[in-house]
Protein backbone atom coordinates (compact mmCIF):
# COMPACT_ATOMS: atom_id res chain seq x y z
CA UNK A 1 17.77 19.97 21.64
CA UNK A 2 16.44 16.71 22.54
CA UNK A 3 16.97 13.47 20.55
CA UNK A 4 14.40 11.66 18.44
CA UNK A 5 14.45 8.37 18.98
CA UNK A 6 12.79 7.15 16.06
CA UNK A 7 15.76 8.78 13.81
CA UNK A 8 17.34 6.33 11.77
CA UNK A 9 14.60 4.15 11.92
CA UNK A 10 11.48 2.92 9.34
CA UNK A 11 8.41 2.88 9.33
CA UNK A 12 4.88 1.81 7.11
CA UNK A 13 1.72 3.91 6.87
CA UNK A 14 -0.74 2.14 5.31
CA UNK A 15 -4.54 3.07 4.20
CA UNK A 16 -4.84 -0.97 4.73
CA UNK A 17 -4.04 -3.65 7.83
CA UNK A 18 -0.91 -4.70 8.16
CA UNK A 19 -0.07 -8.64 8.58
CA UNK A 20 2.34 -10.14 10.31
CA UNK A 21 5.78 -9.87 8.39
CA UNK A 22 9.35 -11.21 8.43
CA UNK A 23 11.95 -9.61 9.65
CA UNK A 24 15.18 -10.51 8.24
CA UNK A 25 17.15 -7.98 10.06
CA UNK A 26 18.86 -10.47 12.05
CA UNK A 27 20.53 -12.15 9.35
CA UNK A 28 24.26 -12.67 9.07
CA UNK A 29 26.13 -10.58 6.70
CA UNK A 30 28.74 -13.67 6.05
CA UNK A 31 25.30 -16.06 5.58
CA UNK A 32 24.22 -14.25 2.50
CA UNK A 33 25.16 -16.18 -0.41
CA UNK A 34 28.44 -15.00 -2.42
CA UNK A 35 28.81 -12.51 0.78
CA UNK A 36 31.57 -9.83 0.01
CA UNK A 37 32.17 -9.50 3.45
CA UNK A 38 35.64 -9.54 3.83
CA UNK A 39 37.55 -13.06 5.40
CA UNK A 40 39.51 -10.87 8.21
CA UNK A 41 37.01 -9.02 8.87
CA UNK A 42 36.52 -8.21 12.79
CA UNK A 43 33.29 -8.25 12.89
CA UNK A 44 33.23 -11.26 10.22
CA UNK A 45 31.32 -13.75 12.65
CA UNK A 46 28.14 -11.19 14.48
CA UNK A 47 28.29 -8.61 11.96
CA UNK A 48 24.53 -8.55 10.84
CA UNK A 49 23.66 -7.40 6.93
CA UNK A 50 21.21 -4.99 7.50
CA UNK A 51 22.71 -1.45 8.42
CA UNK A 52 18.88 -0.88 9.43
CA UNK A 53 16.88 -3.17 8.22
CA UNK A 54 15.14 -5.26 5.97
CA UNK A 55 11.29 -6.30 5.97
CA UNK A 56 8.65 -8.08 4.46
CA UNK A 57 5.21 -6.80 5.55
CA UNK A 58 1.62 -8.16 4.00
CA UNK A 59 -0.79 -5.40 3.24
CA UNK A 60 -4.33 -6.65 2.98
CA UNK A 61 -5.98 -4.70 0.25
CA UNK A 62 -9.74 -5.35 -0.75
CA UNK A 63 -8.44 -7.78 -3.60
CA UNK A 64 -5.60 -9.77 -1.80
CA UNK A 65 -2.30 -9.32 -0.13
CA UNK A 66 0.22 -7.24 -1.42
CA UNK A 67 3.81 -7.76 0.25
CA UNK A 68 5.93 -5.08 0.84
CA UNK A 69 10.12 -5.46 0.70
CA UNK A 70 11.44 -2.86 2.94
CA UNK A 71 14.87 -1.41 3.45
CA UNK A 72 17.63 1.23 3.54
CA UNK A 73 21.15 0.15 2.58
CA UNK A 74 24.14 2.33 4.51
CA UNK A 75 26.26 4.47 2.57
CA UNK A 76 29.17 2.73 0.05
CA UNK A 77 31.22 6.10 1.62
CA UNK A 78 33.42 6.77 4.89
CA UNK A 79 35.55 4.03 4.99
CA UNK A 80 38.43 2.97 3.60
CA UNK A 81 40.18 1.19 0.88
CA UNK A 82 39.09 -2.32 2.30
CA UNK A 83 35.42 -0.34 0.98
CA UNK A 84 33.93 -2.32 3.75
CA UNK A 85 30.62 0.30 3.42
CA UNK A 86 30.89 -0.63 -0.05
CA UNK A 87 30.94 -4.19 0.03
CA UNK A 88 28.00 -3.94 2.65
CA UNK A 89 25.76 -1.45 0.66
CA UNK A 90 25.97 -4.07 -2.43
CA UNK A 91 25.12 -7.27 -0.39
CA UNK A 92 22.04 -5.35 0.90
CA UNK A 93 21.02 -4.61 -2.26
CA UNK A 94 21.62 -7.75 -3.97
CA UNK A 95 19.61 -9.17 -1.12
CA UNK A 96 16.11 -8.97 -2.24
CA UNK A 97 17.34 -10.96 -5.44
CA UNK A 98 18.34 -13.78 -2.73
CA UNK A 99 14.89 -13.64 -1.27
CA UNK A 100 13.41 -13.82 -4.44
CA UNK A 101 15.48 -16.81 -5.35
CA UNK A 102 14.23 -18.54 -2.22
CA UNK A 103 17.83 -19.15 -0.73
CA UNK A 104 17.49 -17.01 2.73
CA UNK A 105 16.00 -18.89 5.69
CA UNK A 106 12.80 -17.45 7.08
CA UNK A 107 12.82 -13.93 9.01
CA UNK A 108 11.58 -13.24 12.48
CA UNK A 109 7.87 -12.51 12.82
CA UNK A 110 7.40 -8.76 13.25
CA UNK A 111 4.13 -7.46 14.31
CA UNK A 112 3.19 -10.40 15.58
CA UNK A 113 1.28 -10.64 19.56
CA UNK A 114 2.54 -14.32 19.99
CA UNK A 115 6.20 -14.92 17.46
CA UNK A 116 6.51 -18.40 18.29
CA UNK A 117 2.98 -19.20 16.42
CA UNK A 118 2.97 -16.85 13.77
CA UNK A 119 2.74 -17.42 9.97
CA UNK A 120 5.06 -15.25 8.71
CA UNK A 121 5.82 -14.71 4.76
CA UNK A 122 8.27 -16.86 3.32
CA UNK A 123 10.55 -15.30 0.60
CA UNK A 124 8.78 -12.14 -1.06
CA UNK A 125 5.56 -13.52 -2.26
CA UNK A 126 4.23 -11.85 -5.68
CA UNK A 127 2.39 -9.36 -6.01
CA UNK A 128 5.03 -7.54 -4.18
CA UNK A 129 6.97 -3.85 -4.12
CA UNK A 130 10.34 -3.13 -3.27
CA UNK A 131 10.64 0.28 -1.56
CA UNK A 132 13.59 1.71 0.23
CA UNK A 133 16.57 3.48 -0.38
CA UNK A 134 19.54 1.64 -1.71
CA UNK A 135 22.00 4.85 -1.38
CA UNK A 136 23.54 3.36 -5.04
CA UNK A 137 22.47 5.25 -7.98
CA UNK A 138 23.27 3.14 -11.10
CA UNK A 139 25.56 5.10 -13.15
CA UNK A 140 26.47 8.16 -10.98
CA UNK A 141 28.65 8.52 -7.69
CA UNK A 142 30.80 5.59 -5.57
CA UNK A 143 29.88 2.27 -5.22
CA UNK A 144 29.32 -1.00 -6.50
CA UNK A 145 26.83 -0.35 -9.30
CA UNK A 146 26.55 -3.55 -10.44
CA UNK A 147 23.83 -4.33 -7.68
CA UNK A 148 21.33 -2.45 -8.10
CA UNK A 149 21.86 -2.26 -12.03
CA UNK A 150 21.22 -6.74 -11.16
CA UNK A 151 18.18 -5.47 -9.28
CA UNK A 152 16.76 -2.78 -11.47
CA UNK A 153 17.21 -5.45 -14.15
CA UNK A 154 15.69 -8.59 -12.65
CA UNK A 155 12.65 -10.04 -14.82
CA UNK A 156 10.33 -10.61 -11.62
CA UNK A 157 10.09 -7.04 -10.95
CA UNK A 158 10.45 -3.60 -13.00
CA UNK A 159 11.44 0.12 -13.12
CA UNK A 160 9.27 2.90 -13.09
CA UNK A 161 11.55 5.02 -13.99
CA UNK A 162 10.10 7.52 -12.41
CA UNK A 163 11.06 11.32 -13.32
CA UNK A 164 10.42 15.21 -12.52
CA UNK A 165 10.79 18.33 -14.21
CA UNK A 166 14.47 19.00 -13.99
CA UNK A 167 16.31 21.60 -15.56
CA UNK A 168 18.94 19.83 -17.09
CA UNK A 169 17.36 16.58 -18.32
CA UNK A 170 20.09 14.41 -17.52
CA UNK A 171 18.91 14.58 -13.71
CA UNK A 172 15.36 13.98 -13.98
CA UNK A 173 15.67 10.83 -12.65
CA UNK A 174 17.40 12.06 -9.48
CA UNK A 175 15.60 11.67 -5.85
CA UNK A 176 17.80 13.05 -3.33
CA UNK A 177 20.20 16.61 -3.64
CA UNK A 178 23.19 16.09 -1.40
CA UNK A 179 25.35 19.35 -0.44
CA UNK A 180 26.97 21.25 -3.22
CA UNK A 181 30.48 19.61 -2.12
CA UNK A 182 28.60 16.30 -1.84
CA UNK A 183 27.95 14.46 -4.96
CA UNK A 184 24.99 16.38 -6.10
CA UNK A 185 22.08 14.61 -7.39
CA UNK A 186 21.28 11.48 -7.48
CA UNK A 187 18.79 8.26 -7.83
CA UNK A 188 19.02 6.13 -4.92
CA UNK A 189 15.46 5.70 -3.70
CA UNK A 190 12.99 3.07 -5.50
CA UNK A 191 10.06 1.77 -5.41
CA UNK A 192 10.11 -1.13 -7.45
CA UNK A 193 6.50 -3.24 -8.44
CA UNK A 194 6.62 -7.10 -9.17
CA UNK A 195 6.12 -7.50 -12.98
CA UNK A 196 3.17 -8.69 -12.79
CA UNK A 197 1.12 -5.34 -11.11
CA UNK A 198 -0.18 -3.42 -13.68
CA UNK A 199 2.15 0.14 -14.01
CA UNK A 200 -0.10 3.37 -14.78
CA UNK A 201 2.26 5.87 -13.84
CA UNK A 202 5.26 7.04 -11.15
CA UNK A 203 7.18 10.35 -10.76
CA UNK A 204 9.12 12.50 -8.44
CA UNK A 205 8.10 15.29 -5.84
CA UNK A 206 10.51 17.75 -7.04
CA UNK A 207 8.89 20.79 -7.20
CA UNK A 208 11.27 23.32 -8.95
CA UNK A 209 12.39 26.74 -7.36
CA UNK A 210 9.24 29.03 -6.63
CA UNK A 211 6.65 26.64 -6.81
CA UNK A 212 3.82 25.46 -4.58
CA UNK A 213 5.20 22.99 -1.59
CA UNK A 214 9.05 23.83 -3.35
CA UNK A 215 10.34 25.04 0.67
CA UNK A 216 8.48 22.57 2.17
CA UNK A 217 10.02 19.55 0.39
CA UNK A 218 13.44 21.00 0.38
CA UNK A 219 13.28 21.94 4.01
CA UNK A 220 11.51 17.91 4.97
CA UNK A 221 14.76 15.97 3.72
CA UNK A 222 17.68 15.97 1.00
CA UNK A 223 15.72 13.10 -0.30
CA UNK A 224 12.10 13.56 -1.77
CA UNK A 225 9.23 11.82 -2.09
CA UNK A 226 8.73 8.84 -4.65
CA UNK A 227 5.42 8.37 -6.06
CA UNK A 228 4.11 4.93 -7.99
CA UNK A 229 0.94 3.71 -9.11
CA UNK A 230 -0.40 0.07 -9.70
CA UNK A 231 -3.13 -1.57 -11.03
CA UNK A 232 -3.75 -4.94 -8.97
CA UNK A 233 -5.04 -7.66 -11.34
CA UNK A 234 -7.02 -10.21 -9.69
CA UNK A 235 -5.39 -13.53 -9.27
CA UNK A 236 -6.17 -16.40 -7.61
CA UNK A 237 -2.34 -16.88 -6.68
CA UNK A 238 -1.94 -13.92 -4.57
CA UNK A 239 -0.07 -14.25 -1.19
CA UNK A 240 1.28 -17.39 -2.65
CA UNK A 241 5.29 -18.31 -2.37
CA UNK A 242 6.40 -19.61 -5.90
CA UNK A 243 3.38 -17.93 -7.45
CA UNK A 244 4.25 -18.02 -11.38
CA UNK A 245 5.42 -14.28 -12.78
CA UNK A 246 3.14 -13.55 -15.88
CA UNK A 247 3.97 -11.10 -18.49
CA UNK A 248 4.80 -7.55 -17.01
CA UNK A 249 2.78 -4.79 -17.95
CA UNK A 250 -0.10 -7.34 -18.52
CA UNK A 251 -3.52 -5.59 -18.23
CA UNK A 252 -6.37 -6.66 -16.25
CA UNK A 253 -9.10 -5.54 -13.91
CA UNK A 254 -7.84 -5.01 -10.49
CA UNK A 255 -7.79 -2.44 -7.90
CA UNK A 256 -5.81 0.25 -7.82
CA UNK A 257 -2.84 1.76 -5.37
CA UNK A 258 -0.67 4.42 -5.05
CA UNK A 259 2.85 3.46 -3.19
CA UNK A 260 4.99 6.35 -1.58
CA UNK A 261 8.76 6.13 -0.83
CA UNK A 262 10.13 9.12 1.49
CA UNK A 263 13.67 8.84 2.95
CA UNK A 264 14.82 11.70 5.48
């Protein structure tokens, strides 16, 4: 069987162009403010944060740019009880917090045909969405849940919440079903709108046992397929770093756009 060599990788479709982003895969895991990374270490000096990446992408819908977080934390599992993995998986988490705050230094330009002269985004400009998967569910499984519970409750973005017709009720927040002697079900995909977009709705594709697409989506991944939708108001301060963060839920005219998360 031959290899893939996209596996392991991300990527953005888009309806919309693209822009040129920033690519803050490069950064340091011991430069991220209040790193956990450990002082010995080995790898304490090169060791990069992202266990795949993280990036900032501009979508240019008809009424402005949207920006786009990007990312996929590793695993707090398979290591030991230095919980390196777990110490790694929080700090790429609790990254997009340090974006927002403005305390990371620029990211490479991605996308771009000449780097050296390209305006990249700095920080995450609002509007923005947070999509990925953070492989940390906030109250089930291993891990440091305090991250993404700090990211889930930061006042510049909000939660969805989005749900599917589970059986038992107390999973119908759940987007990925590992192995039965795995950890079962849990939340650790998002897609996560700045608070000022304009939430109409969000849910799971989960379909249950027998029903239209249910082998299809069990058979495409152990993860499945977040769905979100937006309203965009129209603002003036779009695309802008340090634009002010109104009211969430605040409604307006705007455009309107659906944002997928899939994870295989």
């Amino acid at each position: 069987m031959a290899a893939l060599l996209a596996k392991g990788g991300l990527a953005l479709l888009s309806r919309w162009p693209i822009g040129v982003g920033a690519d803050h895969s490069a950064l340091l895991w011991q430069n991220l403010p209040g790193s956990l990374i450990a002082a010995n270490d080995p790898g304490h000096g090169v060791q990069r944060l992202s266990s795949m990446a993280h990036w900032v992408l501009p979508v240019k819908t008809p009424q402005g740019v949207l920006h786009l977080g990007l990312f996929r934390a590793t695993t707090p599992v398979f290591d030991g009880p230095e919980d390196r993995n777990g110490r790694r998986n929080h700090d790429e988490v609790i990254f997009w917090r340090h974006l927002l705050d403005g305390a990371l230094p620029p990211g490479r330009p991605l996308g771009a045909v000449e780097p050296e002269a390209a305006d990249r985004p700095r920080g995450l400009p609002a509007p923005f969405v947070i999509l990925g998967g953070a492989n940390l569910d906030p109250k089930r499984g291993e891990g440091r849940r305090e991250a993404i519970r700090a990211l889930l409750g930061d006042s510049r973005l909000q939660d969805p919440a989005p749900r599917w017709d589970a059986p038992d009720l107390t999973e119908g927040d759940t987007t990925v079903d590992w192995p039965a002697e795995g950890p079962g079900r849990m939340r650790v995909d998002y897609v996560l709108p700045s608070a000022d977009l304009i939430l109409q709705d969000a849910g799971v594709l989960w379909p249950i046992a027998g029903a239209p697409m249910a082998e299809a989506v069990a058979a495409a991944s152990r993860h499945r397929l977040i769905w979100v939708e937006v309203d965009l108001p129209d603002r003036p301060t779009w695309g802008k770093a340090g634009a002010p963060f109104p009211a969430r839920n605040r409604r307006s005219r705007g455009a309107k756009v659906t944002g997928r998360r899939g994870c295989a």
